[in-house]
Structure formats: structure tokens, C-alpha cells
Protein backbone atom coordinates (compact mmCIF):
# COMPACT_ATOMS: atom_id res chain seq x y z
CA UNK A 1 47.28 27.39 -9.52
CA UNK A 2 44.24 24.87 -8.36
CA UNK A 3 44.29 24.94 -4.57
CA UNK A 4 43.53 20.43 -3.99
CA UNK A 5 41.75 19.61 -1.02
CA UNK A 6 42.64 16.03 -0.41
CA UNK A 7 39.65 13.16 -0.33
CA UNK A 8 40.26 11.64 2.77
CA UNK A 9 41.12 8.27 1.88
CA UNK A 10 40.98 5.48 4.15
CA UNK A 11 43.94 2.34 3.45
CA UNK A 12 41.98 -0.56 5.63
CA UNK A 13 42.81 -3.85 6.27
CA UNK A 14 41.60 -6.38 9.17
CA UNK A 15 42.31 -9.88 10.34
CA UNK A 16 39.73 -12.34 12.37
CA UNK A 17 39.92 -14.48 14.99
CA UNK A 18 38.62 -18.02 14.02
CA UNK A 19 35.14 -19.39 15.38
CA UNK A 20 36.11 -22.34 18.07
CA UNK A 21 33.76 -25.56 17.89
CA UNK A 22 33.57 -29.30 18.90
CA UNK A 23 33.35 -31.42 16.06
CA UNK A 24 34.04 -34.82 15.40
CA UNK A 25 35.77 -35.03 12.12
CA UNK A 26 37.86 -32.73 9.89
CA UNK A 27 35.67 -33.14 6.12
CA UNK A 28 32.63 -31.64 5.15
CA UNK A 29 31.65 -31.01 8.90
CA UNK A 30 27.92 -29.47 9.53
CA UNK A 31 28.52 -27.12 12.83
CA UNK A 32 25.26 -26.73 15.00
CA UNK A 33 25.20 -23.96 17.30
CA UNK A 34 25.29 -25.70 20.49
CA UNK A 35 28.76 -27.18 19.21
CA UNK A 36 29.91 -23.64 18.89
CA UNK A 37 32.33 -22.69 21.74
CA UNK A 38 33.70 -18.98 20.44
CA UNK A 39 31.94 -17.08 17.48
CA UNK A 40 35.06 -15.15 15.90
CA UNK A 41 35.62 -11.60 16.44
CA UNK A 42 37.90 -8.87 14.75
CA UNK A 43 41.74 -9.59 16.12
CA UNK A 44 42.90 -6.63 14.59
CA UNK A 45 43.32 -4.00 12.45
CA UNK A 46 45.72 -1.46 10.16
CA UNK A 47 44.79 1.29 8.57
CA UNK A 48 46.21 4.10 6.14
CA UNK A 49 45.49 7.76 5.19
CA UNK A 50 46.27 8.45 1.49
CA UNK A 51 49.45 10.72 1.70
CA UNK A 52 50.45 9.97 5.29
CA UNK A 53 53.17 7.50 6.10
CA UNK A 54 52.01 6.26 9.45
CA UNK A 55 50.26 2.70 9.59
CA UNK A 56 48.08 2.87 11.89
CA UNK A 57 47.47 -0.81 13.81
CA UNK A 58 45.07 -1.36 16.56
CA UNK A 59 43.88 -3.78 18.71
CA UNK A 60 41.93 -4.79 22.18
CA UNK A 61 39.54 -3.13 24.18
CA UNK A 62 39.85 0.18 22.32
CA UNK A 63 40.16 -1.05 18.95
CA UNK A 64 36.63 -0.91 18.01
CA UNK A 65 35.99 3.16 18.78
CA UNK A 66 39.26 3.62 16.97
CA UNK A 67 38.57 2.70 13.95
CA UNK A 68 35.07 3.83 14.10
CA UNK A 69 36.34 7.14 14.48
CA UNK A 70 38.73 6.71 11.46
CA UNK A 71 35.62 5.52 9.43
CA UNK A 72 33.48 8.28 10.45
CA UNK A 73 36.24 10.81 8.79
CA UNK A 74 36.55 9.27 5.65
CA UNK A 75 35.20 10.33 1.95
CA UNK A 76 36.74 7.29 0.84
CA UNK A 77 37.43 3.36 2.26
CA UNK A 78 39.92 1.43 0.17
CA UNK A 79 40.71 -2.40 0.53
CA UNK A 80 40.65 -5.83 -0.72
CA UNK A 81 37.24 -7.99 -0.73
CA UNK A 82 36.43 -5.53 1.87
CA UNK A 83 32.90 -5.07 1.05
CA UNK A 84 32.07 -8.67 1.86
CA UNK A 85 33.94 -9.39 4.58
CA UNK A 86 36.20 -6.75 6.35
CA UNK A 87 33.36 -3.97 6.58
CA UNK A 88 30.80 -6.31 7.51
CA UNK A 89 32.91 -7.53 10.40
CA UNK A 90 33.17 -4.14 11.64
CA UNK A 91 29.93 -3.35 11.27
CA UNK A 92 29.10 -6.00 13.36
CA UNK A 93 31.69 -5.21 15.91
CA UNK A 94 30.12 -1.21 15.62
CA UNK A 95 26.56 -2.94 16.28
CA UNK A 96 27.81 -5.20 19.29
CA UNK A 97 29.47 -2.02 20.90
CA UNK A 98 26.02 0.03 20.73
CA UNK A 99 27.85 2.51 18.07
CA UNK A 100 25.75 3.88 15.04
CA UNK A 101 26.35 3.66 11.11
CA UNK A 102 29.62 5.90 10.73
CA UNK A 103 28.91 8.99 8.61
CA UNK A 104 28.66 8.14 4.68
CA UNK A 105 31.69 7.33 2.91
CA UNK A 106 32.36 5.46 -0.63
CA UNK A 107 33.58 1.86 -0.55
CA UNK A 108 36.62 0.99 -3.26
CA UNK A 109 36.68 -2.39 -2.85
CA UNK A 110 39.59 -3.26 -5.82
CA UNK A 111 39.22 -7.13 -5.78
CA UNK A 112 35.91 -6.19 -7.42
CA UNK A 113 37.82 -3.78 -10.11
CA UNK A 114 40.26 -6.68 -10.98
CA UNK A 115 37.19 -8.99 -11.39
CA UNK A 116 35.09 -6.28 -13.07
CA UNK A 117 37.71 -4.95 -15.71
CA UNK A 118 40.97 -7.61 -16.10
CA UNK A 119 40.94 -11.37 -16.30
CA UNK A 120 43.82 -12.96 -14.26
CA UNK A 121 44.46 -16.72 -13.52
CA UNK A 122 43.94 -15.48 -10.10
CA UNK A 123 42.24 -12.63 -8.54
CA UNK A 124 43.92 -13.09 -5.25
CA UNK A 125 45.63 -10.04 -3.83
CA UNK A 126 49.05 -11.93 -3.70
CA UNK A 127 48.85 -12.92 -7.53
CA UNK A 128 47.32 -9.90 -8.94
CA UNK A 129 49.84 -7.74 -7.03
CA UNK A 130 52.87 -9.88 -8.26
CA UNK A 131 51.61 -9.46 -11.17
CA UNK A 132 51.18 -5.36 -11.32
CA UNK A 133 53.51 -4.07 -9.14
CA UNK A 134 56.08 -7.30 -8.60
CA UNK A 135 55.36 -6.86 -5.05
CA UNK A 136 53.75 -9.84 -2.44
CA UNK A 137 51.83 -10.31 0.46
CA UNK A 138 54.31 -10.85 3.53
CA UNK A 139 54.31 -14.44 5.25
CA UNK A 140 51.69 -14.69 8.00
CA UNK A 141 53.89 -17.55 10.21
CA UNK A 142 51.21 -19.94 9.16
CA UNK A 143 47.52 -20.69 11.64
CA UNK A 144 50.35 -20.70 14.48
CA UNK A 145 50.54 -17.01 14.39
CA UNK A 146 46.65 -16.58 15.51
CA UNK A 147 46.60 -18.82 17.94
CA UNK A 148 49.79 -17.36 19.51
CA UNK A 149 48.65 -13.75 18.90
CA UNK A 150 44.87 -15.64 20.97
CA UNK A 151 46.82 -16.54 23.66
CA UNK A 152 48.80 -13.28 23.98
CA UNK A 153 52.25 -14.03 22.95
CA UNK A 154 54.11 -11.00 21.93
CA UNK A 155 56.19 -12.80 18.82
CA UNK A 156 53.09 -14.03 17.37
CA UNK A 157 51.54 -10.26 17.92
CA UNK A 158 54.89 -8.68 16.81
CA UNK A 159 54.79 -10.91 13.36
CA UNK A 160 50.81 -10.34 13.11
CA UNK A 161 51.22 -6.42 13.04
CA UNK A 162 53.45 -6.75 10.57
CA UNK A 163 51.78 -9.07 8.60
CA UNK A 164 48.67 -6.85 8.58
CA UNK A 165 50.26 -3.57 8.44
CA UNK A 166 52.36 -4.87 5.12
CA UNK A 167 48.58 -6.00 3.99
CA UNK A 168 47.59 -2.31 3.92
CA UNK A 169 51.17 -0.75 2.52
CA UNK A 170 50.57 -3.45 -0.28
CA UNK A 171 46.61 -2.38 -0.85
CA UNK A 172 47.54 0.94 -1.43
CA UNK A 173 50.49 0.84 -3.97
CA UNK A 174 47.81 -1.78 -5.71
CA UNK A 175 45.28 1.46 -5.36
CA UNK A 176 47.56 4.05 -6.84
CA UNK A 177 48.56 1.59 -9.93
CA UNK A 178 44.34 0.87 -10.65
CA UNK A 179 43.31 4.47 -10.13
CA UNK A 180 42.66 4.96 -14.32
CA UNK A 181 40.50 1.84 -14.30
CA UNK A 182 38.50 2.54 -11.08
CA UNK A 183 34.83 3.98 -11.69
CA UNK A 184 33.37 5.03 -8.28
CA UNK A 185 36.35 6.86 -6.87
CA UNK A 186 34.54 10.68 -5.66
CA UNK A 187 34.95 13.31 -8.04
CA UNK A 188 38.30 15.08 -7.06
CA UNK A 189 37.54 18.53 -8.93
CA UNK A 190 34.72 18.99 -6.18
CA UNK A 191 37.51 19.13 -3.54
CA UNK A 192 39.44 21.89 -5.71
CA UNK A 193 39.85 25.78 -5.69
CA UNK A 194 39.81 25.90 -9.29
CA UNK A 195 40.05 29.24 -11.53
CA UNK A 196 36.70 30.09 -13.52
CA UNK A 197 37.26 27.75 -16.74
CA UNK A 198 39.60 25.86 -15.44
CA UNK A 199 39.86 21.96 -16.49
CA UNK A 200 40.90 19.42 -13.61
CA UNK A 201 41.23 15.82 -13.68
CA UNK A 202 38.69 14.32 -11.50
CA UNK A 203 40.25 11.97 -10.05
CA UNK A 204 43.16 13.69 -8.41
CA UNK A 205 42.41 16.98 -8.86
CA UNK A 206 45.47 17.93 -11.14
CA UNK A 207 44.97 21.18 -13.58
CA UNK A 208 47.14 19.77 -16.09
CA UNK A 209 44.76 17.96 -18.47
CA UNK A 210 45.28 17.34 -22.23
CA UNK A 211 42.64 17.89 -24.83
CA UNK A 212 42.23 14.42 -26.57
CA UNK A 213 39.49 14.24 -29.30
CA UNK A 214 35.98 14.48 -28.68
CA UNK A 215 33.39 11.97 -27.00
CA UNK A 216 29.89 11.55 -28.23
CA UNK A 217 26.31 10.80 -26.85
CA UNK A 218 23.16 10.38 -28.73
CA UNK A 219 22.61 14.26 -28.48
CA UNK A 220 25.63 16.05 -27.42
CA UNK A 221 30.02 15.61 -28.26
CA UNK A 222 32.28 17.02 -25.49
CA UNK A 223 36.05 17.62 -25.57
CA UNK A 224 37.45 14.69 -24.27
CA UNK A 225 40.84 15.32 -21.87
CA UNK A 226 43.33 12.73 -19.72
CA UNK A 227 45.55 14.19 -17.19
CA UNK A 228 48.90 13.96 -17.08
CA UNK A 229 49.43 12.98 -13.82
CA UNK A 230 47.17 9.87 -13.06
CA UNK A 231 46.18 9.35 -16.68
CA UNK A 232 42.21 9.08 -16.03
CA UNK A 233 40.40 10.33 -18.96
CA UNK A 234 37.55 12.80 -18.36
CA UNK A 235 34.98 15.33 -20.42
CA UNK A 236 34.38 18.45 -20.68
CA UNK A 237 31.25 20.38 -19.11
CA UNK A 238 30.05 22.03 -21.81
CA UNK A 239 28.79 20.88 -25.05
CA UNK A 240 30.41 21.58 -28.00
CA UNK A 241 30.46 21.63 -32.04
CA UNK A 242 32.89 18.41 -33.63
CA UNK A 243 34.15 21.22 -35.80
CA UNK A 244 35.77 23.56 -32.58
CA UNK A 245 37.33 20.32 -30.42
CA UNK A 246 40.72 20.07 -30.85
């Protein structure tokens, strides 16, 4: 039986404090930097390990080094137009605490695989989720809740970890269901104690693979296999003759 060594993936999800400025109307307002009061700053943040239950959710003075340290053991970071703007805030926060790039890890961003491989109305977590899995984002309590959570008052904190926390739970079931269509997730085998000649899938490492017809390149055909369990369709290793594939 193939011994899996689970890829350490990350389930992350932040939310920002707004920037504060003077400005003397509410349309199409250009904001100079001496009219800027408060940049904005990471309020908070929840986080996940694949096959764990506990939601992590952190925030204050010891945020920052938390999550760092959940970065830096990661093979894998998962969330939702995180490339351009949740890891970029915390990289900023890492660089404004003195802290180092975190040790490599690869970034699943899936609002990029719904815009890459589907074409929904809306590419919106909320929609696209509702869509998949019939599931929605929880209510945030409107721009009230971030000011209140600002100003340190424990409803609008209480309502803003859950709000953020239900962010995350929703990310992941999203992950699970997109796994077959996702191209850059690590190669799972690589993490396996697998027999001599044994076939896993590699995306989650499962041994129970199906031999599917053959796939071609300009010099080569391969068996072609999909696993039973997460349905991701793979090749074989070696090359074979069109007449031997099953």
C-alpha cells in the first residue's frame, strides 16, 4: 500500500483595514499624499491546513510572525485573488516587520483557474461558489463591521472572525471541487512511498489509477490513467508501443 506524505497545504484568507484621507468630495477623487491620514494595513487573518479542522484566525501585534511562520511551512498557498492582493499585503507587512522572503512555496490562486479554464457571468468567489458547490460567502455586517472591529469593539471583531474564517472554510471546499482542472498544484507522487512500478495519481497521491487510452506527442504515446479518487488524469513514465496500451 503507497505510504502519502501530505503536501502541506496552506487555506489563506486576509481582510484590510481601509486607507483614511481628507478629501473633499465622494466621485472620482484624486488622493495626494499629504491628504493621506492612515495607509491601510492587514486587520486580520484565517488560515487552514488541508486535512485539519482548526481555522486558524489571528490578529494584532503578533499576527504578522504568525502567519509568517505558517507560510514558511507550506509546499502549497491556496486562496482567492490572492496573488494580487492578499500575498502582496503580507509581503509588505513581512518587509515592514524586518522579516525575510518565507521559504519557497507554490501559489494556487483559483480566481485565476476560474478565469483561465470556465467562463461564468461572474468570477466572484460568492457567484462562482453558488454556482459549484451551492454554498455563499457569509454576510460581513456591511463597512460598519471594520470600523467597529478599528475601534476595538468585540461584536464587530466577533462577526469579523467569522466572516473571515467562513472565507477560508468556503476557499477550500471551492479547492477540493477544482482540483481536476488545476495545473500547478505540486506533484503528489513525489510525496509518496510508492512500490517499484507502482502508478499514483499526482495530484493526491492515490495508487488506484485506471488505464484510459493512450496520449501522444510528436515522438513518443504513453498510457494515459485518471484516478479514481480525485479524477485528475495523468501519464505514464515510460514510453510505450500504441499496440501494448490498454
Amino acid at each position: 500500500m503507497t505510504k502519502v506524505t501530505q503536501v502541506k497545504t496552506l487555506i489563506l484568507d486576509i481582510e484590510t483595514a481601509p486607507n483614511t484621507a481628507h478629501v473633499w468630495g465622494i466621485w472620482q477623487q484624486n488622493v495626494g499624499l499629504p491628504q493621506l491620514l492612515e495607509s491601510g494595513y492587514v486587520l486580520c487573518v484565517a488560515a487552514k491546513w488541508v486535512g485539519e479542522d482548526k481555522i486558524r484566525f489571528h490578529r494584532g501585534p503578533t499576527m504578522i510572525k504568525a502567519v509568517y511562520r505558517l507560510i514558511d511551512q507550506a509546499d502549497v498557498v491556496v486562496g482567492y485573488n490572492h496573488i494580487a492582493f492578499d500575498m502582496k499585503w503580507l509581503n509588505t507587512e513581512f518587509a515592514r516587520a524586518g522579516l525575510t522572503p518565507p521559504s519557497p512555496y507554490v501559489n494556487v490562486d483559483l480566481l485565476r483557474v476560474v478565469r483561465d479554464r470556465f467562463r461564468f457571468p461572474s468570477n466572484k468567489l460568492d457567484y462562482v461558489a453558488g454556482e459549484l458547490l451551492g454554498a455563499n460567502k457569509a454576510p460581513t455586517g456591511g463597512h460598519a463591521t471594520w470600523i467597529g472591529a478599528m475601534a476595538g469593539d468585540k461584536t464587530a471583531w466577533a462577526r469579523m472572525e467569522a466572516y473571515n474564517k467562513a472565507d477560508v472554510a468556503l476557499t477550500e471546499r471551492l479547492y477540493h471541487y477544482l482540483k481536476p482542472w488545476i495545473r500547478n498544484i505540486p506533484n503528489a507522487a513525489l510525496y509518496c512511498d510508492a512500490q517499484p512500478g507502482e502508478i499514483t495519481c499526482p495530484q493526491c497521491g492515490s495508487n488506484k489509477m485506471h488505464a484510459r487510452g493512450i496520449q501522444y506527442t510528436q515522438l513518443s504515446s504513453y498510457q494515459r490513467y485518471q484516478c479514481y479518487e480525485c479524477k485528475r488524469w495523468a501519464r505514464g513514465k515510460h514510453r510505450i508501443n500504441a499496440v501494448n496500451a490498454r
